[in-house]
PDB file of N, CA and C in Angstrom:
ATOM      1  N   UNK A   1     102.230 128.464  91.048  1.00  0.00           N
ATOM      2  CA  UNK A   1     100.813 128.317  90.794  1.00  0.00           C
ATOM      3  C   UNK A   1     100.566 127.007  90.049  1.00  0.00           C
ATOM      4  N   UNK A   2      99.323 126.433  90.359  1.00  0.00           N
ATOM      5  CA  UNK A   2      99.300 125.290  89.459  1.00  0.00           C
ATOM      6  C   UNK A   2      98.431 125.484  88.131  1.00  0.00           C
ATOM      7  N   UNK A   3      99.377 124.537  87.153  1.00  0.00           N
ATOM      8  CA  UNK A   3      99.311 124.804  85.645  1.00  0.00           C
ATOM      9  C   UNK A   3      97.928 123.389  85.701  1.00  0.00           C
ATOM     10  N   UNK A   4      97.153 123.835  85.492  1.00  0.00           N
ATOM     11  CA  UNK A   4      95.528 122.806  85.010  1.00  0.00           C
ATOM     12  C   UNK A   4      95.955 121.911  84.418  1.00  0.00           C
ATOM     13  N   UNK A   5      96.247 122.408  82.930  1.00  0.00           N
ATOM     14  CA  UNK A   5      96.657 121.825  81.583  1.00  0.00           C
ATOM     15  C   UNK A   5      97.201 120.753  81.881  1.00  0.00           C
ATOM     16  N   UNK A   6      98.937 120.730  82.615  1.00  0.00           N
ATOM     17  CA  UNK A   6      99.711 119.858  83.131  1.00  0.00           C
ATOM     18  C   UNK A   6      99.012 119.142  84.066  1.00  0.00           C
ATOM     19  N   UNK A   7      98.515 119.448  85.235  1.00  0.00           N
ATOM     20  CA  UNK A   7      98.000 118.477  85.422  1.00  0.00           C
ATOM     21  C   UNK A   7      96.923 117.262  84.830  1.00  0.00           C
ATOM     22  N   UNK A   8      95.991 117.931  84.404  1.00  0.00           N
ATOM     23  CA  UNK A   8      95.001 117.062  83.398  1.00  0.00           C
ATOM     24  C   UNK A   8      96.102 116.175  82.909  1.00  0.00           C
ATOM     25  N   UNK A   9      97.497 116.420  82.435  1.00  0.00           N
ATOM     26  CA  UNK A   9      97.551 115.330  81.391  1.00  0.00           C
ATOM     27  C   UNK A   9      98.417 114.775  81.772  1.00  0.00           C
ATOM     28  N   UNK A  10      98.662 114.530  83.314  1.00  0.00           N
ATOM     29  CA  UNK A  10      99.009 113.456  84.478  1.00  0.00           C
ATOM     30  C   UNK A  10      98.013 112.619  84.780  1.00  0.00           C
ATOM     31  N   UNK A  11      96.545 113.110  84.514  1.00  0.00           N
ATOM     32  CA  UNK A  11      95.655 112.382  85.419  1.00  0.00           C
ATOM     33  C   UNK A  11      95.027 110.674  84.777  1.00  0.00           C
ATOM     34  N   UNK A  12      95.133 109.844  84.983  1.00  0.00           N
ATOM     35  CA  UNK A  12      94.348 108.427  84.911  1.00  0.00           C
ATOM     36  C   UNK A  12      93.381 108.123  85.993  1.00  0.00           C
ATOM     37  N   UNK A  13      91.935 108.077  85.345  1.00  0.00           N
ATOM     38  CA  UNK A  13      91.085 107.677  85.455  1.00  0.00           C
ATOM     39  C   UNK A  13      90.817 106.612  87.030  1.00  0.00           C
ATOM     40  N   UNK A  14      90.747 106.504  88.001  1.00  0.00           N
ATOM     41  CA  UNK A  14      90.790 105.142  88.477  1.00  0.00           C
ATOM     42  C   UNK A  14      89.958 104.525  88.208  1.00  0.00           C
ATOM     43  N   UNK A  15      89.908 102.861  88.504  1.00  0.00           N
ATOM     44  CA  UNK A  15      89.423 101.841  88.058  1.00  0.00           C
ATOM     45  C   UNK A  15      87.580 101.914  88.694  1.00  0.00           C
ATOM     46  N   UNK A  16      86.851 101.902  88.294  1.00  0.00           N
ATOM     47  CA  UNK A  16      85.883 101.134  88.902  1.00  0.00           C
ATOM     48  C   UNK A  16      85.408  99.913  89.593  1.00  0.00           C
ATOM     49  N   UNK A  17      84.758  99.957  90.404  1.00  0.00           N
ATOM     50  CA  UNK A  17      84.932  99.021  91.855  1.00  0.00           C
ATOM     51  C   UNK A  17      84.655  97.218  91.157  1.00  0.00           C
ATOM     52  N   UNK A  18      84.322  97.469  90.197  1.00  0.00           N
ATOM     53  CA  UNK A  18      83.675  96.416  89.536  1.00  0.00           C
ATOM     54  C   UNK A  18      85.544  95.509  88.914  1.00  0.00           C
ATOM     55  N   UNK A  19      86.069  96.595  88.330  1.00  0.00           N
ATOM     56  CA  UNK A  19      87.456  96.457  87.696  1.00  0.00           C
ATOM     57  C   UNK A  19      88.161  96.177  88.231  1.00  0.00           C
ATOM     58  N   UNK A  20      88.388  97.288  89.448  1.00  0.00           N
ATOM     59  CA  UNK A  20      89.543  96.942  90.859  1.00  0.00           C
ATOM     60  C   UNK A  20      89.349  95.527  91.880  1.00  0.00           C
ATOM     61  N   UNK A  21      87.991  94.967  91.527  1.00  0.00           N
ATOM     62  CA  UNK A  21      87.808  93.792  92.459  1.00  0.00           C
ATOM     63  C   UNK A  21      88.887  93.137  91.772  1.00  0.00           C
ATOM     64  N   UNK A  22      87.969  93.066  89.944  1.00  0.00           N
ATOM     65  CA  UNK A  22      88.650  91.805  89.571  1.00  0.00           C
ATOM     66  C   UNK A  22      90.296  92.075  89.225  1.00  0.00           C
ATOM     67  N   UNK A  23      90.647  93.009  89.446  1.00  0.00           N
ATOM     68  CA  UNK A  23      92.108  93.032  88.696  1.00  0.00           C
ATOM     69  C   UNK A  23      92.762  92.736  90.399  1.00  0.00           C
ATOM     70  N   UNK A  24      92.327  92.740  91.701  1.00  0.00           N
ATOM     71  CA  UNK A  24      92.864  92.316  92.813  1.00  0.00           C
ATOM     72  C   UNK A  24      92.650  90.977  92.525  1.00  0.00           C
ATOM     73  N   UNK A  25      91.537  90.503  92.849  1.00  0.00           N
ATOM     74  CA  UNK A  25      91.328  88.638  92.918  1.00  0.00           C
ATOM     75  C   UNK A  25      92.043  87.691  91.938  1.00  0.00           C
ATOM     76  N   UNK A  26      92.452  88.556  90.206  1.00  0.00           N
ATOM     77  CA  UNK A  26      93.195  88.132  89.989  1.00  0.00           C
ATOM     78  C   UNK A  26      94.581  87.843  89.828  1.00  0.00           C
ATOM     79  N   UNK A  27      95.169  88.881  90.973  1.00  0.00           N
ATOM     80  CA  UNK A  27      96.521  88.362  91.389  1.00  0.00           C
ATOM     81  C   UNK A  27      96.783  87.411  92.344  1.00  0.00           C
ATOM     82  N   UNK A  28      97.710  86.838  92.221  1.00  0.00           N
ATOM     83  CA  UNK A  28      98.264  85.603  92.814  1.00  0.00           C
ATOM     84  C   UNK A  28      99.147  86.517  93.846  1.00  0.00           C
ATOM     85  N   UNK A  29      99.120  87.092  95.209  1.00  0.00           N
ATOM     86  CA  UNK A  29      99.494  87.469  96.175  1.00  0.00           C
ATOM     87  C   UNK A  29      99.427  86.514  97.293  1.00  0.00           C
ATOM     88  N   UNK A  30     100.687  86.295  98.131  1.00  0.00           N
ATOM     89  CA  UNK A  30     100.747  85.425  98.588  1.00  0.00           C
ATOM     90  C   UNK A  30     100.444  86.400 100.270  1.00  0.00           C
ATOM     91  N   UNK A  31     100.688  85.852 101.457  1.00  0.00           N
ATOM     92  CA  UNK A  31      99.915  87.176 102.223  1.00  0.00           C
ATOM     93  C   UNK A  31     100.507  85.662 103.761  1.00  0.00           C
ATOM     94  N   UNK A  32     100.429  86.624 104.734  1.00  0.00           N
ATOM     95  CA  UNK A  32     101.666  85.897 105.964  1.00  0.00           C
ATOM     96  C   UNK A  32     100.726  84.368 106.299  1.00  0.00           C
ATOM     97  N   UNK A  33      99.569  84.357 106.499  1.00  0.00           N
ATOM     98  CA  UNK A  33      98.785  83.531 106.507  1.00  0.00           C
ATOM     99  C   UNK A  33      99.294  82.666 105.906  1.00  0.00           C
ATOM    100  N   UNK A  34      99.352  82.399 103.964  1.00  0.00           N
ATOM    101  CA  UNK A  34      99.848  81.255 103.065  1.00  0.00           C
ATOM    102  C   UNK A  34     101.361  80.912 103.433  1.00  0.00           C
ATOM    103  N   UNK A  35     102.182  82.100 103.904  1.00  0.00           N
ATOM    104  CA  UNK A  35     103.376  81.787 104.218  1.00  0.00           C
ATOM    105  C   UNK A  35     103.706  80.806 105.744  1.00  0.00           C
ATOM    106  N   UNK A  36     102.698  80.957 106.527  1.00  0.00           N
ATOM    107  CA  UNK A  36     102.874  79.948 108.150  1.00  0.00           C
ATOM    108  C   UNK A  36     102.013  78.939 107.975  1.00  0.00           C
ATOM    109  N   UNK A  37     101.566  78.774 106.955  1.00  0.00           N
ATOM    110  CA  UNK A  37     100.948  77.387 106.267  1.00  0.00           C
ATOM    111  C   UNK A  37     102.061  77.158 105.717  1.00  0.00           C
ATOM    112  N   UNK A  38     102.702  77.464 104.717  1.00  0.00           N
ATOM    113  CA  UNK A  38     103.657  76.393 104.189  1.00  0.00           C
ATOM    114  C   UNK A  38     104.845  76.186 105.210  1.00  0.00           C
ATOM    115  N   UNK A  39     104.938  77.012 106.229  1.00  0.00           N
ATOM    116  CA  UNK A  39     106.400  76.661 106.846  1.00  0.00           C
ATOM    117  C   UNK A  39     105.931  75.814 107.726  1.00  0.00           C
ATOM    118  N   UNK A  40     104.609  75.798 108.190  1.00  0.00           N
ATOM    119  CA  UNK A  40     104.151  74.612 109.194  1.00  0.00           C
ATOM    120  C   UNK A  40     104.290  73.066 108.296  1.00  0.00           C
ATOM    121  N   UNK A  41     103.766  73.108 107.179  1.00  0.00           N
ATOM    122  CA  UNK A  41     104.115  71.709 106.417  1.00  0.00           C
ATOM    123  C   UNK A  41     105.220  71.355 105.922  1.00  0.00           C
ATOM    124  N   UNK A  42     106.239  72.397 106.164  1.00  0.00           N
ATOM    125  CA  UNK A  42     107.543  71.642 105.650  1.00  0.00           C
ATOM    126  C   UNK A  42     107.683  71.526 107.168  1.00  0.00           C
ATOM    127  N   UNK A  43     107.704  71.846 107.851  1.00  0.00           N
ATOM    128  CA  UNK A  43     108.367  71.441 109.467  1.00  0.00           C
ATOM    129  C   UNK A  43     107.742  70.295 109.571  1.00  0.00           C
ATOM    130  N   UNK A  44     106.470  69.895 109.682  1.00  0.00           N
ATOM    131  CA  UNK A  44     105.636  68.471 109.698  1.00  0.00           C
ATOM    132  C   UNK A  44     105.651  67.328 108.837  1.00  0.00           C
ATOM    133  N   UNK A  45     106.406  68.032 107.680  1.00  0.00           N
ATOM    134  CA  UNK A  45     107.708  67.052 106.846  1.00  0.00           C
ATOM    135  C   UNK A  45     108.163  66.791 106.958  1.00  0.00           C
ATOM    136  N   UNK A  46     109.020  67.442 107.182  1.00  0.00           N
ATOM    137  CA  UNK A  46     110.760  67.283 108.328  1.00  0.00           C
ATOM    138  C   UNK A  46     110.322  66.261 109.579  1.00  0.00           C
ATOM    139  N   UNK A  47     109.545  66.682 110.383  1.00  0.00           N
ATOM    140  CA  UNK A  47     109.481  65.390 111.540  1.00  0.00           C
ATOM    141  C   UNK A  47     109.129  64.368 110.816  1.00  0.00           C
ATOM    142  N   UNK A  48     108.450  64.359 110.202  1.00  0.00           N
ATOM    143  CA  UNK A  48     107.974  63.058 109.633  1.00  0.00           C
ATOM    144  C   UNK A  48     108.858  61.913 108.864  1.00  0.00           C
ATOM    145  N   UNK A  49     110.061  62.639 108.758  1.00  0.00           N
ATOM    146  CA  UNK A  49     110.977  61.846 107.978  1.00  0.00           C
ATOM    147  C   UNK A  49     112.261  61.280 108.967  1.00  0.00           C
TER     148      UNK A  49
END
Protein backbone atom coordinates (compact mmCIF):
# COMPACT_ATOMS: atom_id res chain seq x y z
CA UNK A 1 0.00 0.00 0.00
CA UNK A 2 1.27 3.38 -0.44
CA UNK A 3 2.62 5.21 2.66
CA UNK A 4 1.43 9.29 1.86
CA UNK A 5 3.79 10.47 4.50
CA UNK A 6 6.82 8.86 2.55
CA UNK A 7 5.89 9.94 -0.30
CA UNK A 8 5.24 13.69 0.48
CA UNK A 9 8.72 13.74 1.68
CA UNK A 10 10.14 12.57 -1.75
CA UNK A 11 8.22 15.16 -3.45
CA UNK A 12 10.02 18.61 -5.02
CA UNK A 13 8.05 21.11 -6.21
CA UNK A 14 8.69 21.58 -10.08
CA UNK A 15 9.99 24.65 -11.43
CA UNK A 16 7.73 27.20 -12.89
CA UNK A 17 7.64 27.90 -16.57
CA UNK A 18 9.08 31.26 -15.92
CA UNK A 19 12.22 29.34 -13.89
CA UNK A 20 12.53 26.31 -16.20
CA UNK A 21 12.93 28.72 -19.28
CA UNK A 22 15.60 30.48 -17.61
CA UNK A 23 17.48 27.69 -15.90
CA UNK A 24 17.37 25.91 -19.75
CA UNK A 25 18.66 29.11 -21.76
CA UNK A 26 21.10 29.29 -19.24
CA UNK A 27 22.93 26.26 -20.00
CA UNK A 28 25.58 26.09 -22.36
CA UNK A 29 24.32 22.76 -24.28
CA UNK A 30 25.90 22.11 -27.22
CA UNK A 31 23.18 20.18 -29.65
CA UNK A 32 24.25 18.19 -33.34
CA UNK A 33 23.61 21.37 -35.25
CA UNK A 34 26.78 23.37 -33.21
CA UNK A 35 28.62 20.12 -33.59
CA UNK A 36 28.40 19.95 -37.95
CA UNK A 37 29.22 23.57 -37.73
CA UNK A 38 32.35 23.11 -36.10
CA UNK A 39 33.40 19.95 -38.00
CA UNK A 40 32.51 21.78 -41.26
CA UNK A 41 35.13 24.64 -40.22
CA UNK A 42 37.81 22.60 -39.22
CA UNK A 43 37.50 20.59 -42.56
CA UNK A 44 37.44 24.15 -44.46
CA UNK A 45 40.60 24.69 -42.43
CA UNK A 46 42.21 21.82 -43.28
CA UNK A 47 41.68 22.52 -47.13
CA UNK A 48 42.65 25.72 -46.73
CA UNK A 49 46.02 25.01 -45.54
Amino acid sequence: MINFEEELKKFHPSLEVEDAEEAIYNQDLTDMADLLVKMIQEYEEKQGN
